[in-house]
PDB file of N, CA and C in Angstrom:
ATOM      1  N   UNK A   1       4.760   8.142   5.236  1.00  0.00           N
ATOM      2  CA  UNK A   1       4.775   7.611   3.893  1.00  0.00           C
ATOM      3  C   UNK A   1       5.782   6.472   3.837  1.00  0.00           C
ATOM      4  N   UNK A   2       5.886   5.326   3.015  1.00  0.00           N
ATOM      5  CA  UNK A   2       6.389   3.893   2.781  1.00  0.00           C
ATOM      6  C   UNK A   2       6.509   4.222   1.384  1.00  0.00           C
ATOM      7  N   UNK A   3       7.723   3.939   0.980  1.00  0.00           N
ATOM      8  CA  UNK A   3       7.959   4.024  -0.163  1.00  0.00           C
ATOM      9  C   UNK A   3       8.599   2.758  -0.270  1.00  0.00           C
ATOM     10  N   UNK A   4       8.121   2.356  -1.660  1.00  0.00           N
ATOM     11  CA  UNK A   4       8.852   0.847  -2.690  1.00  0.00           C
ATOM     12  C   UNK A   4       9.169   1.253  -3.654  1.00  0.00           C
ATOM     13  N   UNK A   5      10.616   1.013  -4.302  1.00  0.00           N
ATOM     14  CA  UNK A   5      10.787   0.780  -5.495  1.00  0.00           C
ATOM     15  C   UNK A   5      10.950  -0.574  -5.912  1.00  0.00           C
ATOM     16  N   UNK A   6      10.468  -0.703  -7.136  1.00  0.00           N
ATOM     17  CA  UNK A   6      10.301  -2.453  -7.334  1.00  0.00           C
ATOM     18  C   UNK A   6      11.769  -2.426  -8.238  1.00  0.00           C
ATOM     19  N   UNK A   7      12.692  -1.213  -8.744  1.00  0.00           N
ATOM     20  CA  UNK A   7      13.367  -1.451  -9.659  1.00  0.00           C
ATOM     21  C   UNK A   7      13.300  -1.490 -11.435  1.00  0.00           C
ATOM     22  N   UNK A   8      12.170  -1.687 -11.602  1.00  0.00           N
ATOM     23  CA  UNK A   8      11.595  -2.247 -12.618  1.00  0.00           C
ATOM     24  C   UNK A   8      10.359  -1.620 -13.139  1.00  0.00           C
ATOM     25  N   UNK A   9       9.882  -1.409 -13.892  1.00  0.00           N
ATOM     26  CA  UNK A   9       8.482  -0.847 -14.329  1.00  0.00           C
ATOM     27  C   UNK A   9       7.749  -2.107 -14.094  1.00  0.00           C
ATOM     28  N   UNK A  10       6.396  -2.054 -13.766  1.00  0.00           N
ATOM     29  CA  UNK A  10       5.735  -3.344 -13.132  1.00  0.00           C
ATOM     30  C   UNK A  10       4.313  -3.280 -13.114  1.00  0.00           C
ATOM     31  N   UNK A  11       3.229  -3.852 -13.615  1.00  0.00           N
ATOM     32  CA  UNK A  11       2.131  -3.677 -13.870  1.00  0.00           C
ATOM     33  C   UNK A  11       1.762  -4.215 -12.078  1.00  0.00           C
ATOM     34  N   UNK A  12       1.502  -3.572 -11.376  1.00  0.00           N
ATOM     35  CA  UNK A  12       0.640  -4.147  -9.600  1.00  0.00           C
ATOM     36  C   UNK A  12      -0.538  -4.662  -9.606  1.00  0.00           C
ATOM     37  N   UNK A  13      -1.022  -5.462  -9.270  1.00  0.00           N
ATOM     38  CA  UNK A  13      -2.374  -6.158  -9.002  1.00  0.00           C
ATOM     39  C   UNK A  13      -2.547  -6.586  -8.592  1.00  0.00           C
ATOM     40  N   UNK A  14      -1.906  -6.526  -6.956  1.00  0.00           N
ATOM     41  CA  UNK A  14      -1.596  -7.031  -5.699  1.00  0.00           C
ATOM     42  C   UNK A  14      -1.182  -6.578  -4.551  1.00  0.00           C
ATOM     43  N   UNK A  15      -1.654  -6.155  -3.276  1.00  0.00           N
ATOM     44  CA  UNK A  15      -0.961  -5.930  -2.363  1.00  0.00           C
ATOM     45  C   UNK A  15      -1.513  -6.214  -1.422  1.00  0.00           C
ATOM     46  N   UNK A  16      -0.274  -6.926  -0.796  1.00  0.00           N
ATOM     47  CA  UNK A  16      -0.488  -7.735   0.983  1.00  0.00           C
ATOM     48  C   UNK A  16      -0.261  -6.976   2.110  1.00  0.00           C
ATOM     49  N   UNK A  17      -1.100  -6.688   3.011  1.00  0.00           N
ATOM     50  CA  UNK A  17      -0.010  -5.687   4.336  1.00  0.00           C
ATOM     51  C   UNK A  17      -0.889  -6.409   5.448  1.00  0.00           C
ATOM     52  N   UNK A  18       0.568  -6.389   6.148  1.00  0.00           N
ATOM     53  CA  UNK A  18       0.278  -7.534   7.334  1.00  0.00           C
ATOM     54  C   UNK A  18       0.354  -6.378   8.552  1.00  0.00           C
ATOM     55  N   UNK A  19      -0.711  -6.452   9.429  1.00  0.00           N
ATOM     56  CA  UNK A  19      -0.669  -4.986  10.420  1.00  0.00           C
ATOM     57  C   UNK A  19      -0.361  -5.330  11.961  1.00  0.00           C
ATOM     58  N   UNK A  20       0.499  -4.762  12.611  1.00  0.00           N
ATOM     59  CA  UNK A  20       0.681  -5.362  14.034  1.00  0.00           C
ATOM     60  C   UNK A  20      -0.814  -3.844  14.689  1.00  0.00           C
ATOM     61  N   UNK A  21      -0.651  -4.017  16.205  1.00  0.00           N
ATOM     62  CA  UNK A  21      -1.551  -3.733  17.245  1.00  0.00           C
ATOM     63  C   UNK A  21      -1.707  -1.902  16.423  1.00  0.00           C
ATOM     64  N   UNK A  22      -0.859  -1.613  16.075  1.00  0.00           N
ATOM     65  CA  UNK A  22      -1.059   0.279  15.880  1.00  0.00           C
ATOM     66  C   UNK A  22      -0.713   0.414  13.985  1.00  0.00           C
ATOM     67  N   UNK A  23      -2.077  -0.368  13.466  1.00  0.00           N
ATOM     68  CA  UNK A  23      -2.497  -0.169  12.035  1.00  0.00           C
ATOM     69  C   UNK A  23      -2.885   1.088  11.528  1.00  0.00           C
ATOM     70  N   UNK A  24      -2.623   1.298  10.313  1.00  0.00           N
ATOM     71  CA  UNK A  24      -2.948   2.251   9.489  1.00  0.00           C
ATOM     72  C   UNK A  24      -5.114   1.953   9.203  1.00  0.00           C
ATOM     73  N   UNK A  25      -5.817   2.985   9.849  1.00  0.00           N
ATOM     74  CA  UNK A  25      -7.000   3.090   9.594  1.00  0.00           C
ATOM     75  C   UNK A  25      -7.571   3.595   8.104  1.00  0.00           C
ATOM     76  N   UNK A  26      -6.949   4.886   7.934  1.00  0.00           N
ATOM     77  CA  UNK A  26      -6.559   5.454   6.692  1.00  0.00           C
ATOM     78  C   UNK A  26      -5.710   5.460   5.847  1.00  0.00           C
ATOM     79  N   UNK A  27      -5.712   4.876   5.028  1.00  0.00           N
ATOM     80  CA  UNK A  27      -4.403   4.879   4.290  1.00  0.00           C
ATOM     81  C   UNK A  27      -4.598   4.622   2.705  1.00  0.00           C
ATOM     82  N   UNK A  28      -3.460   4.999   1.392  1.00  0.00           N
ATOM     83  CA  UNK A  28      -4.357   4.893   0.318  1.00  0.00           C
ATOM     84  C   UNK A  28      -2.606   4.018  -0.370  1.00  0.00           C
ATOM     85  N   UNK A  29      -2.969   3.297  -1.497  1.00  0.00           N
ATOM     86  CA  UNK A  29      -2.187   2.883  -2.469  1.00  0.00           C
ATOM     87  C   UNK A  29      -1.828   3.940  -3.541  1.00  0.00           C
ATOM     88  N   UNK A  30      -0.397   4.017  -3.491  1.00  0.00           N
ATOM     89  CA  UNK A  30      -0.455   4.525  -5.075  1.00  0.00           C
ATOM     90  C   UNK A  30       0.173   3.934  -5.655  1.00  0.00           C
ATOM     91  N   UNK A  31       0.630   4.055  -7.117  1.00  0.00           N
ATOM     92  CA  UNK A  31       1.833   3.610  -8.022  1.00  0.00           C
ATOM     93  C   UNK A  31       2.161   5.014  -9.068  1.00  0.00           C
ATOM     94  N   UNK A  32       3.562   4.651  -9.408  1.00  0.00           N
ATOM     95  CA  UNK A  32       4.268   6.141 -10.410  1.00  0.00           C
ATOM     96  C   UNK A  32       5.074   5.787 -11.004  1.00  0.00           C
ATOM     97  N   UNK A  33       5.162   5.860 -12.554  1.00  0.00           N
ATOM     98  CA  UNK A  33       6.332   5.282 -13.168  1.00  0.00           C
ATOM     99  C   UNK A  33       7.246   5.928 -12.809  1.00  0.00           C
ATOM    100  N   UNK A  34       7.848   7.245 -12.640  1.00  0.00           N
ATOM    101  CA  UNK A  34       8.487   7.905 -12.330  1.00  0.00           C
ATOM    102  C   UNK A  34       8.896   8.693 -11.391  1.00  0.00           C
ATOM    103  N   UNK A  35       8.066   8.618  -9.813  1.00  0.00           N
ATOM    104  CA  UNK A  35       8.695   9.152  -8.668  1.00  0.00           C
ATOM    105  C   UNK A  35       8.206  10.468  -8.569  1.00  0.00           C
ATOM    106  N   UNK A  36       7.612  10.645  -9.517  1.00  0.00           N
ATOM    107  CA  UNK A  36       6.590  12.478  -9.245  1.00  0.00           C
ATOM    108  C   UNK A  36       5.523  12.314  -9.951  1.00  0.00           C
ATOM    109  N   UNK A  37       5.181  11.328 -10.735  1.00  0.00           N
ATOM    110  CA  UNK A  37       3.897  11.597 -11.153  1.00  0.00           C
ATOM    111  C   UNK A  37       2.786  10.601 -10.788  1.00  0.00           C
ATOM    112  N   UNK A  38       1.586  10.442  -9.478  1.00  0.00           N
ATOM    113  CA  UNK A  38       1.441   9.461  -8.561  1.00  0.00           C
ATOM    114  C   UNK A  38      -0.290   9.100  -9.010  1.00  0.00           C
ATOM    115  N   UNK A  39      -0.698   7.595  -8.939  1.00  0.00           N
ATOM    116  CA  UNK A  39      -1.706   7.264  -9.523  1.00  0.00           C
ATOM    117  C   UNK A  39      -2.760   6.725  -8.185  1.00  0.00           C
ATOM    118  N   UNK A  40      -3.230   7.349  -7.499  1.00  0.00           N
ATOM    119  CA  UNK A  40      -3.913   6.100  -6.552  1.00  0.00           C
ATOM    120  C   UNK A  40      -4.721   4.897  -6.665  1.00  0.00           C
ATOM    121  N   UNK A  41      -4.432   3.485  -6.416  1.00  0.00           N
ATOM    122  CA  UNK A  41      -5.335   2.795  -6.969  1.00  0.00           C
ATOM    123  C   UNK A  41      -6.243   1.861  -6.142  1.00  0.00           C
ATOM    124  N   UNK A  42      -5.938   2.544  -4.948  1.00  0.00           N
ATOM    125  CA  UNK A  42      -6.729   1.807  -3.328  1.00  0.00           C
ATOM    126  C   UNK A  42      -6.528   2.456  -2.722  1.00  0.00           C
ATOM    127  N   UNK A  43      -7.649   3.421  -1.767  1.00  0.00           N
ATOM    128  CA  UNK A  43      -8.197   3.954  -0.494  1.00  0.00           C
ATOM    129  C   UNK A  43      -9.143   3.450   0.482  1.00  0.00           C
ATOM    130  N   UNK A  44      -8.608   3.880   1.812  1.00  0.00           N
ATOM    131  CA  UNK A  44      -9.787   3.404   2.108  1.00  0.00           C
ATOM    132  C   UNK A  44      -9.742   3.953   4.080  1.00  0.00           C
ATOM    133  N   UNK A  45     -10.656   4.185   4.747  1.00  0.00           N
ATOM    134  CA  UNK A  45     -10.850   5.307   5.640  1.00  0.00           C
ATOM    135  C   UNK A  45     -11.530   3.916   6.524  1.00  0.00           C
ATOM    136  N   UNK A  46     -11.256   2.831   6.325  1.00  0.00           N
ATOM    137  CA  UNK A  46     -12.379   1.528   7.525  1.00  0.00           C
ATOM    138  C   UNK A  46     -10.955   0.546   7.725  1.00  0.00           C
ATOM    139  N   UNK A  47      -9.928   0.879   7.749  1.00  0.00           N
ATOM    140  CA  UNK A  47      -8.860  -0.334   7.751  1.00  0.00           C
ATOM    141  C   UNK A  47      -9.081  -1.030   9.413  1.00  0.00           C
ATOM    142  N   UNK A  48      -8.988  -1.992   9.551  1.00  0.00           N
ATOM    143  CA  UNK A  48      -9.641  -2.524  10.858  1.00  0.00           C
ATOM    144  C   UNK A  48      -8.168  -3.209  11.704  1.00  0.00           C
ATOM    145  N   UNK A  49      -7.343  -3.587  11.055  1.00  0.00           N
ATOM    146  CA  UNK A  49      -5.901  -4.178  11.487  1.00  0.00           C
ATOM    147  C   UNK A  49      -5.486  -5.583  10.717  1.00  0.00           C
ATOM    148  N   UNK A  50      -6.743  -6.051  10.458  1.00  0.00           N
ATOM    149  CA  UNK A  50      -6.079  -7.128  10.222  1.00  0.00           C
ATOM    150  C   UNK A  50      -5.010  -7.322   8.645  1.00  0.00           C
ATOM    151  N   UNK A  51      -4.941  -8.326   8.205  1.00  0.00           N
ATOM    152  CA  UNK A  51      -4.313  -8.404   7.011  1.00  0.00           C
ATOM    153  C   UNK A  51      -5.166  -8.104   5.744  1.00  0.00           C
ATOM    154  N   UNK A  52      -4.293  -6.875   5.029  1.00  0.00           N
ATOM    155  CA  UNK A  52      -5.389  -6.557   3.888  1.00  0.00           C
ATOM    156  C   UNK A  52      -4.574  -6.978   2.650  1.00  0.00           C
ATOM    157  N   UNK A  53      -5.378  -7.994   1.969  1.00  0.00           N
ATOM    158  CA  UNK A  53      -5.253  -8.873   1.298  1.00  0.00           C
ATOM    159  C   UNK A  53      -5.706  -8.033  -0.069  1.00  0.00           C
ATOM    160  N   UNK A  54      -5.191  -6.743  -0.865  1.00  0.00           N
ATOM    161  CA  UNK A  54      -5.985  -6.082  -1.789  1.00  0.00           C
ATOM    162  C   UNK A  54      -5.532  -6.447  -3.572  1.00  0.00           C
ATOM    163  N   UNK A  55      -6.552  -7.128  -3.933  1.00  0.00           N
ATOM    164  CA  UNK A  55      -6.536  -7.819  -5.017  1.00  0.00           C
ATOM    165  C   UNK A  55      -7.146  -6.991  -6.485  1.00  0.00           C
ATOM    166  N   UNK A  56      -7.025  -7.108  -7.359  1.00  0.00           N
ATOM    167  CA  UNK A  56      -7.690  -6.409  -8.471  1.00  0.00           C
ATOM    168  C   UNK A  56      -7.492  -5.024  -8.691  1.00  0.00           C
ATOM    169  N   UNK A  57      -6.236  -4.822  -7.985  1.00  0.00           N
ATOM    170  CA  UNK A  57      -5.547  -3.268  -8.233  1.00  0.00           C
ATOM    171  C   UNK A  57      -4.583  -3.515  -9.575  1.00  0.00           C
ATOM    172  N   UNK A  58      -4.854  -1.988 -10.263  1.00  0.00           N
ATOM    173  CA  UNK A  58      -4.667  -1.248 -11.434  1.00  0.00           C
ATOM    174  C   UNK A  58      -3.961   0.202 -11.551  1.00  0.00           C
ATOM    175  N   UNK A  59      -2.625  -0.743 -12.315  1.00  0.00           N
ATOM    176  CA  UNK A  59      -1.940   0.691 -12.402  1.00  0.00           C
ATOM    177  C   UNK A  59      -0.474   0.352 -11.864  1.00  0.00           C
ATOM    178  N   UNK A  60      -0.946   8.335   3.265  1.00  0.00           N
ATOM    179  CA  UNK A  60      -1.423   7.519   4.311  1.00  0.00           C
ATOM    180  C   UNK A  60      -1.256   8.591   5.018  1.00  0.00           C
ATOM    181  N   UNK A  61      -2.381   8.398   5.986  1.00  0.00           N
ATOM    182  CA  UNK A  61      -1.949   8.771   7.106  1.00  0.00           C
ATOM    183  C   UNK A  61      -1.446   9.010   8.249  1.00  0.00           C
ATOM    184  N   UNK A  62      -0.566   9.205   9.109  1.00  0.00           N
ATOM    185  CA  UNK A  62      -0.059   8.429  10.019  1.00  0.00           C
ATOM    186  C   UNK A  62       0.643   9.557  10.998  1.00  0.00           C
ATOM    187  N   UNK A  63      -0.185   9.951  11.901  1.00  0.00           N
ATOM    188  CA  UNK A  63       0.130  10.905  12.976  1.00  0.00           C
ATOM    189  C   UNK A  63       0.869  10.468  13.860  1.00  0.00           C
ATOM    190  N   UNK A  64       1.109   9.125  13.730  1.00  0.00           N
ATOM    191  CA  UNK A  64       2.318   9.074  15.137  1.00  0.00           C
ATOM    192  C   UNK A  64       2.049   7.103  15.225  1.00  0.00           C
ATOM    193  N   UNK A  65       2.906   6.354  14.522  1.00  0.00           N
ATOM    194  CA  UNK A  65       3.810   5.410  14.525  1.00  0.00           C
ATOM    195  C   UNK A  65       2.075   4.231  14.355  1.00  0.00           C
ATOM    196  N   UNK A  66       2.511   4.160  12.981  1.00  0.00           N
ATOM    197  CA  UNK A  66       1.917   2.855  12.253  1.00  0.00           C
ATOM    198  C   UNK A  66       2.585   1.866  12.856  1.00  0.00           C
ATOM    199  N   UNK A  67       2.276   0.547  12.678  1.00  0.00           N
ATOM    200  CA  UNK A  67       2.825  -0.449  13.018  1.00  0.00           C
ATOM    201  C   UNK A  67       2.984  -1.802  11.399  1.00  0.00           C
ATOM    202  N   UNK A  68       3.692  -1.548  10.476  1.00  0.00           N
ATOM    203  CA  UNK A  68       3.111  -2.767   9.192  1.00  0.00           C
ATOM    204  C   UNK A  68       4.600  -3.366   9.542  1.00  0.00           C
ATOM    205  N   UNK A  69       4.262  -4.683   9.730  1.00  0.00           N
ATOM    206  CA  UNK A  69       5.382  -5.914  10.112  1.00  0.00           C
ATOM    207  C   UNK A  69       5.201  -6.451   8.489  1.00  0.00           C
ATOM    208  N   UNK A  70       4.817  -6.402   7.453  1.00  0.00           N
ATOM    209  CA  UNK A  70       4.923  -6.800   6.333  1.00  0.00           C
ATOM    210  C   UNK A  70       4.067  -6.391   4.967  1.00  0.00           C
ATOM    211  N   UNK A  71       5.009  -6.047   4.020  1.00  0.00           N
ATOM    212  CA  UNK A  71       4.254  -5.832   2.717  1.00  0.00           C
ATOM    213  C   UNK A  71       4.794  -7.050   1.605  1.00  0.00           C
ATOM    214  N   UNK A  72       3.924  -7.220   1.042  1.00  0.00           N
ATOM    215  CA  UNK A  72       4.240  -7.787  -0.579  1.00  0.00           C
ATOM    216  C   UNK A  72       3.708  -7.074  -1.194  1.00  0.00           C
ATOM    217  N   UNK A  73       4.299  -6.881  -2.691  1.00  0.00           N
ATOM    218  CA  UNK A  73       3.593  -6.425  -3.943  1.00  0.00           C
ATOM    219  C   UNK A  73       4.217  -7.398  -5.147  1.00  0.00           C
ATOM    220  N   UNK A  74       3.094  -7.745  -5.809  1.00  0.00           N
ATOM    221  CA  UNK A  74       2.597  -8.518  -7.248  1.00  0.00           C
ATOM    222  C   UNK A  74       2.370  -8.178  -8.095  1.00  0.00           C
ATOM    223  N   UNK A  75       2.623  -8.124  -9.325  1.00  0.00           N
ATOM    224  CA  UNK A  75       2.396  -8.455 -10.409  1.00  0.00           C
ATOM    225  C   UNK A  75       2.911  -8.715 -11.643  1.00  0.00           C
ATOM    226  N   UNK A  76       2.643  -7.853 -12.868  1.00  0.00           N
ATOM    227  CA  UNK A  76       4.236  -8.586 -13.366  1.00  0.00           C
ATOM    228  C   UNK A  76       4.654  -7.548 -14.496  1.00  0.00           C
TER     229      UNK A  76
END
């Protein structure tokens, strides 16, 4: 699990993840105003490696060493 806090309450409708050679295949988005109560707003079970560019979001798995060299998150 990857956890962000943005600091801030923050409407998301954006997220960038840049994947080196040992990507997340499965893996899902969430967001939580509060740290226990969790919303998913992107899944997805076909992640291929490259850069997932996931746009028009509102609101993982990992058995042994993901590889993400970069995240952004957007919105406002």
């Amino acid at each position: 699990m990857l956890r962000v806090d943005l600091g801030v309450t923050a409407n998301v409708s954006r997220v960038k993840l840049g994947w080196e050679a040992a990507y997340g295949k499965a893996y899902t988005i969430q967001t939580s105003p509060d740290g226990t109560a969790w919303t998913t707003i992107y899944s997805t079970t076909t992640g291929n490696g490259a850069t997932d560019d996931l746009t028009g979001l509102n609101g993982t798995d990992a058995t042994y060493g993901y590889s993400l060299f970069e995240m952004q998150v957007f919105g406002t």
